[in-house]
Protein backbone atom coordinates (compact mmCIF):
# COMPACT_ATOMS: atom_id res chain seq x y z
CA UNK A 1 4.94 -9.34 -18.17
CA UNK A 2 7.71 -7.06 -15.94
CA UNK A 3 7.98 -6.79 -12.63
CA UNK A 4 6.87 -3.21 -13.31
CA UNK A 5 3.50 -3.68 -15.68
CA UNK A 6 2.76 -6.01 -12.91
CA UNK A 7 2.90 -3.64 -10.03
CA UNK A 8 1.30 -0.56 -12.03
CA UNK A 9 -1.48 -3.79 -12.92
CA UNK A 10 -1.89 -4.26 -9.11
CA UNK A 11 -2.36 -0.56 -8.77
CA UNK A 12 -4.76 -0.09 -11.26
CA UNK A 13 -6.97 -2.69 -9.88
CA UNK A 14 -6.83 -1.43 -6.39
CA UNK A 15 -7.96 2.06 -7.26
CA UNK A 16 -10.51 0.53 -9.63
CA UNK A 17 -11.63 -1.09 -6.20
CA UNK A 18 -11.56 1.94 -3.92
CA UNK A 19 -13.99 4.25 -6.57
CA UNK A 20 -16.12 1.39 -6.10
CA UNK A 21 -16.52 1.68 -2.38
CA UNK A 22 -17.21 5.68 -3.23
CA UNK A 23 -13.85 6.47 -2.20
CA UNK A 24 -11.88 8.85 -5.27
CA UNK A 25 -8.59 7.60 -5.77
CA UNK A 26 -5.38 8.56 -7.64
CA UNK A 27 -2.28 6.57 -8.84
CA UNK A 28 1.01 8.93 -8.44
CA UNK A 29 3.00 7.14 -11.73
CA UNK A 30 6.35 7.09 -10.84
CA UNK A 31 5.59 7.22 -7.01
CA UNK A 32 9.43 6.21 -6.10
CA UNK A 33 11.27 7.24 -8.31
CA UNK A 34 11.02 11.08 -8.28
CA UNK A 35 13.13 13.18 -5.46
CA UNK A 36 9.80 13.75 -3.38
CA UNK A 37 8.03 11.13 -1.31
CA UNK A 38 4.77 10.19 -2.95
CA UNK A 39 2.85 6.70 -2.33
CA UNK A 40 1.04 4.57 -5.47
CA UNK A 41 -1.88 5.64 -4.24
CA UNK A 42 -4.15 8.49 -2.86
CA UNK A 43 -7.53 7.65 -1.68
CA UNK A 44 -9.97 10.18 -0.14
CA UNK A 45 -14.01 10.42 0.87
CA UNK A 46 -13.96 13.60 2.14
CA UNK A 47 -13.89 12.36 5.76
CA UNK A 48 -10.42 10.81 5.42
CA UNK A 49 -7.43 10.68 3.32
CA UNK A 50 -5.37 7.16 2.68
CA UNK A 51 -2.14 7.08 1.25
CA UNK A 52 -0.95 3.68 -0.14
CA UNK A 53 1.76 1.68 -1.14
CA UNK A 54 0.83 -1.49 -3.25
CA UNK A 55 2.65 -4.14 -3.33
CA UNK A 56 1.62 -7.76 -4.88
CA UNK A 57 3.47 -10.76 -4.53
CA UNK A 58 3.23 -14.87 -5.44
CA UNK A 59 5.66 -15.33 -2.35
CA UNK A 60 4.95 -15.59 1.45
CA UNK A 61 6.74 -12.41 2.30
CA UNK A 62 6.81 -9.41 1.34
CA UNK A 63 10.54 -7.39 1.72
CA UNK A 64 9.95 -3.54 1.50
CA UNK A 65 13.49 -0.68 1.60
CA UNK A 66 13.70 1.45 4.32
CA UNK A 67 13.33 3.89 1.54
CA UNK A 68 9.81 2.63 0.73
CA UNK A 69 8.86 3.02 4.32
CA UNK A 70 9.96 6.37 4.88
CA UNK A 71 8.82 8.39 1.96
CA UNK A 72 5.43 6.80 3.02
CA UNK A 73 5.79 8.22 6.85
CA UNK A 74 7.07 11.56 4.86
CA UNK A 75 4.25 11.50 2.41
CA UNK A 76 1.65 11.62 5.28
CA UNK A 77 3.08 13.79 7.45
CA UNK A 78 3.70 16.85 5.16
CA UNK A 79 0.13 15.73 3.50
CA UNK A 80 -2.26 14.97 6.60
CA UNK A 81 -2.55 10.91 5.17
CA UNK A 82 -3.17 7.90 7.04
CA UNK A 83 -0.26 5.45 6.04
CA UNK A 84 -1.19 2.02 4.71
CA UNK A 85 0.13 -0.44 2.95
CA UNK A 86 -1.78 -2.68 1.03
CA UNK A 87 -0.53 -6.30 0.16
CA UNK A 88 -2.01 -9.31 -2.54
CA UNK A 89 -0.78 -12.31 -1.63
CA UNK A 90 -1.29 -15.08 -4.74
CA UNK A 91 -4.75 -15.82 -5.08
CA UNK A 92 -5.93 -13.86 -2.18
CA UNK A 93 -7.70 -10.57 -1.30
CA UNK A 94 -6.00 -7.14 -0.53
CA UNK A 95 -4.70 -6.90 2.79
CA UNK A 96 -4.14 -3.60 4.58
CA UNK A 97 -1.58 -3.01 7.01
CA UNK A 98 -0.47 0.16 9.12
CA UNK A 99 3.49 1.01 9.68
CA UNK A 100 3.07 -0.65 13.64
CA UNK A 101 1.54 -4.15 11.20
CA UNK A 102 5.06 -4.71 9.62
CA UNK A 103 7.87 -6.28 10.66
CA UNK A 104 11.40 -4.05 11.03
CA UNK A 105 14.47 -6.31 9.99
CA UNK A 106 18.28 -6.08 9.20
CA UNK A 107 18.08 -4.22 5.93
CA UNK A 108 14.26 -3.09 5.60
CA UNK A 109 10.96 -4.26 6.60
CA UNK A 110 9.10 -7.82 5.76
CA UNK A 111 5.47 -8.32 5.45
CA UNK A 112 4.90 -11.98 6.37
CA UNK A 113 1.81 -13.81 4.85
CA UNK A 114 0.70 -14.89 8.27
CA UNK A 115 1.00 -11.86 10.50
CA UNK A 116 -0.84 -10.08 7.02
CA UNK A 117 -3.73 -12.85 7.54
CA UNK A 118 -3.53 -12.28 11.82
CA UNK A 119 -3.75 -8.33 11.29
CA UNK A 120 -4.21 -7.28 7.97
CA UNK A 121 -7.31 -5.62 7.15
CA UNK A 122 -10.20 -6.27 3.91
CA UNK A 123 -10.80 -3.02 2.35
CA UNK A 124 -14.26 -2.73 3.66
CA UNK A 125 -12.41 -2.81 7.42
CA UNK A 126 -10.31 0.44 6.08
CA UNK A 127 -12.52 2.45 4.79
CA UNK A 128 -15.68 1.78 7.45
C-alpha cells in the first residue's frame, strides 16, 4: 500500500469516526496540494467547526512542513475553524493536538509520541 492510500485510509476512518459521534464531516481530497489552504478534514455540529490534519504514523514522531502548519492556521482563520491535528500512533487511538501541543523545530514541527500521550486529546475530549 502507498504512503498516500495509507493516509487517505487514515482519513477515511477518522471521518467514519466523527459521523459517529453526530458530528458531519468532510474529507477535502487533495487538501495540500491545490494553491489554497484546505485541511483533510472538516468536521462540524452546528455548535463548532474543526478543521483537521491527519496524520498516521508506525514511528514515535511525527515531522510535519511548515507548509502543513500554516495552510492549517490559514484555513481557520479565513474559515472561522478550530485548528487540530489529529495523530495515530501504531496500534493506538487518535490523538488530538492544538498548534500550542506541537513542537516547533529547525525545519518544521515534530509531534513526539510522548508529549501526544501527556497532552493529546481522545476524540470524545474534542468534541465534548
Amino acid at each position: 500500500m502507498s504512503v498516500k492510500s495509507k493516509g487517505t485510509k487514515a482519513e477515511r476512518e477518522l471521518l467514519h469516526i466523527f459521523w459517529s459521534k453526530g458530528f458531519g464531516c468532510l474529507r477535502s481530497a487533495g487538501s495540500g496540494s491545490m494553491k489554497y489552504p484546505g485541511p483533510d478534514l472538516i468536521a462540524s455540529n452546528k455548535a463548532r467547526v474543526l478543521a483537521v490534519e491527519c496524520k498516521s504514523t508506525k514511528k514515535k514522531k511525527q515531522y510535519l512542513d511548515e507548509h502543513d502548519v500554516n495552510q492549517l492556521k490559514e484555513f481557520c482563520e479565513i474559515f472561522g475553524a478550530e485548528p487540530w491535528f489529529a495523530v495515530r500512533f501504531a496500534r493506538m487511538n487518535w490523538l488530538f493536538l492544538s498548534l500550542e501541543d506541537i513542537e516547533k523545530t529547525e525545519n518544521g514541527y515534530v509531534i513526539d509520541l510522548e508529549v501526544a500521550e501527556r497532552r493529546g486529546l481522545l476524540i470524545d475530549e474534542v468534541i465534548k
